[in-house]
Protein backbone atom coordinates (compact mmCIF):
# COMPACT_ATOMS: atom_id res chain seq x y z
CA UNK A 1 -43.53 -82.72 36.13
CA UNK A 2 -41.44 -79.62 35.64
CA UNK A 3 -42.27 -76.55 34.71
CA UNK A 4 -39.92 -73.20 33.58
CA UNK A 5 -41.02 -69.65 34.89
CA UNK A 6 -41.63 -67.34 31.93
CA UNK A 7 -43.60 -64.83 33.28
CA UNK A 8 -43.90 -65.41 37.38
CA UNK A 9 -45.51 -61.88 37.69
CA UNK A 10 -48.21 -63.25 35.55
CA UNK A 11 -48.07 -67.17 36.88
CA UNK A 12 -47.38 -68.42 33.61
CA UNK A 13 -45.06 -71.03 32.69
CA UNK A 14 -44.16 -73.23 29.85
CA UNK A 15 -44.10 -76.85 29.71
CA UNK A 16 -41.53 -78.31 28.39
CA UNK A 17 -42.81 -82.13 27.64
CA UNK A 18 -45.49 -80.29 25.73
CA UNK A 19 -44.06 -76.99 24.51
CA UNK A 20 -46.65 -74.92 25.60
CA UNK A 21 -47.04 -71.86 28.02
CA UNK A 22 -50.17 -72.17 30.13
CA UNK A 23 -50.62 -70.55 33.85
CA UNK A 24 -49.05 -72.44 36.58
CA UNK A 25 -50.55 -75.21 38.04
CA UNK A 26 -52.60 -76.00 35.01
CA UNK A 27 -51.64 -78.22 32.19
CA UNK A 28 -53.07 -78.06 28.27
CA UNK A 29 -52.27 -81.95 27.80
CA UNK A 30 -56.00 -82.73 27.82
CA UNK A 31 -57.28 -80.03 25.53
CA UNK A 32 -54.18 -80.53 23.70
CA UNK A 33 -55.05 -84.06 23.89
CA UNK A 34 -59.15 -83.41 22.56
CA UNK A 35 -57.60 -80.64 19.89
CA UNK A 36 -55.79 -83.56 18.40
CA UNK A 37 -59.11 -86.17 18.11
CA UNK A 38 -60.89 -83.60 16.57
CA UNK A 39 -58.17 -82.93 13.91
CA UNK A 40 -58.36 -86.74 13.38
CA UNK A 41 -62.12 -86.45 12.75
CA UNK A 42 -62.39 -83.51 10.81
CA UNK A 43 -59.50 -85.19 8.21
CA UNK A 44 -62.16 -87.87 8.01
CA UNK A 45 -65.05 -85.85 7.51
CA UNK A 46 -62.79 -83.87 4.65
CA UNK A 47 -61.85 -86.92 3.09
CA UNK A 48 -65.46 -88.18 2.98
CA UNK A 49 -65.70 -86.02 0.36
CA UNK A 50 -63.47 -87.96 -2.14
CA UNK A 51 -64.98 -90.66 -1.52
CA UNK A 52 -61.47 -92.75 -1.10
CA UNK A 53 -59.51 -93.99 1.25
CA UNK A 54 -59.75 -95.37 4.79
CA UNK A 55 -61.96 -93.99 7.58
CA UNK A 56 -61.84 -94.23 10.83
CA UNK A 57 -64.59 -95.92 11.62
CA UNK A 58 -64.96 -98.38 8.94
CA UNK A 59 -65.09 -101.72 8.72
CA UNK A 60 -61.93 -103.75 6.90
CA UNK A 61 -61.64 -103.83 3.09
CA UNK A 62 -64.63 -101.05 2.63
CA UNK A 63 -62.22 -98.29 0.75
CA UNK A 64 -64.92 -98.20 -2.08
CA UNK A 65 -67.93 -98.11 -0.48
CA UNK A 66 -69.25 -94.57 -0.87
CA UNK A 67 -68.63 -93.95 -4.51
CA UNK A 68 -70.66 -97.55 -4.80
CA UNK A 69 -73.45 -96.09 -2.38
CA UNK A 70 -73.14 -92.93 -4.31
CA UNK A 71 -73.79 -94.40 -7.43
CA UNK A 72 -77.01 -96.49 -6.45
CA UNK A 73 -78.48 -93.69 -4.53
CA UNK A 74 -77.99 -91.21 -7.89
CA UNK A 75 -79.14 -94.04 -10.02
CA UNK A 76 -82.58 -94.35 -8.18
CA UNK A 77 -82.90 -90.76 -7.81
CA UNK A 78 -82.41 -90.44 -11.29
CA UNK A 79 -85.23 -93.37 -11.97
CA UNK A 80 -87.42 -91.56 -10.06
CA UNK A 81 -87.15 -88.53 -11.46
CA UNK A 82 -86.94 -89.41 -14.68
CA UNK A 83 -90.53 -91.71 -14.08
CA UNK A 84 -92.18 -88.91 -12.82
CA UNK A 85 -91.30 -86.66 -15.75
CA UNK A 86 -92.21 -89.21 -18.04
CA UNK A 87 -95.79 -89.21 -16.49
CA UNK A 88 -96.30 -86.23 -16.74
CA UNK A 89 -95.72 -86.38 -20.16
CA UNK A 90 -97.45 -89.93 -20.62
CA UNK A 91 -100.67 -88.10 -18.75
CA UNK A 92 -100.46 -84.67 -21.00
CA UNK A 93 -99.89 -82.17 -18.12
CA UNK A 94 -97.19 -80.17 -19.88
């Protein structure tokens, strides 16, 4: 691997498969390399929040199962809420 002086007085070079300057000796490939996983994860996470698509560590054909899961979990929430306020009310305590 080759790298081009641009700074010898400082030991830092740049890498030209990568495009980077980093000090000599020492690649950024594998931080480059772990920046670039997390980006992948953290798109995931973000588009968790929509609730659509394709996520990375899905099973095949599951592009609508949060808003599903989503749904039944605020549906029985919403039972049990709405039982407990109506015993209170059934029972006279407000």
């Amino acid at each position: 691997m080759g790298y081009i002086e641009v700074l010898p007085e400082f030991g830092l070079v740049a890498d030209p498969f990568l495009g980077v300057v980093t000090s000599m000796g020492e690649s950024l490939a594998p931080v480059i390399d772990q920046v670039a996983e997390l980006e992948l994860i953290a798109n995931d996470i973000v588009g968790m929040l929509s609730g659509e698509g394709k996520f990375l560590s899905s099973f095949p054909n599951r592009e609508k199962a949060l808003p599903i899961a989503g749904g039944v979990t605020a549906f029985w929430y919403g039972m049990a809420v709405g039982l407990f306020i109506a015993g209170f009310i059934a029972f006279g305590f407000l």
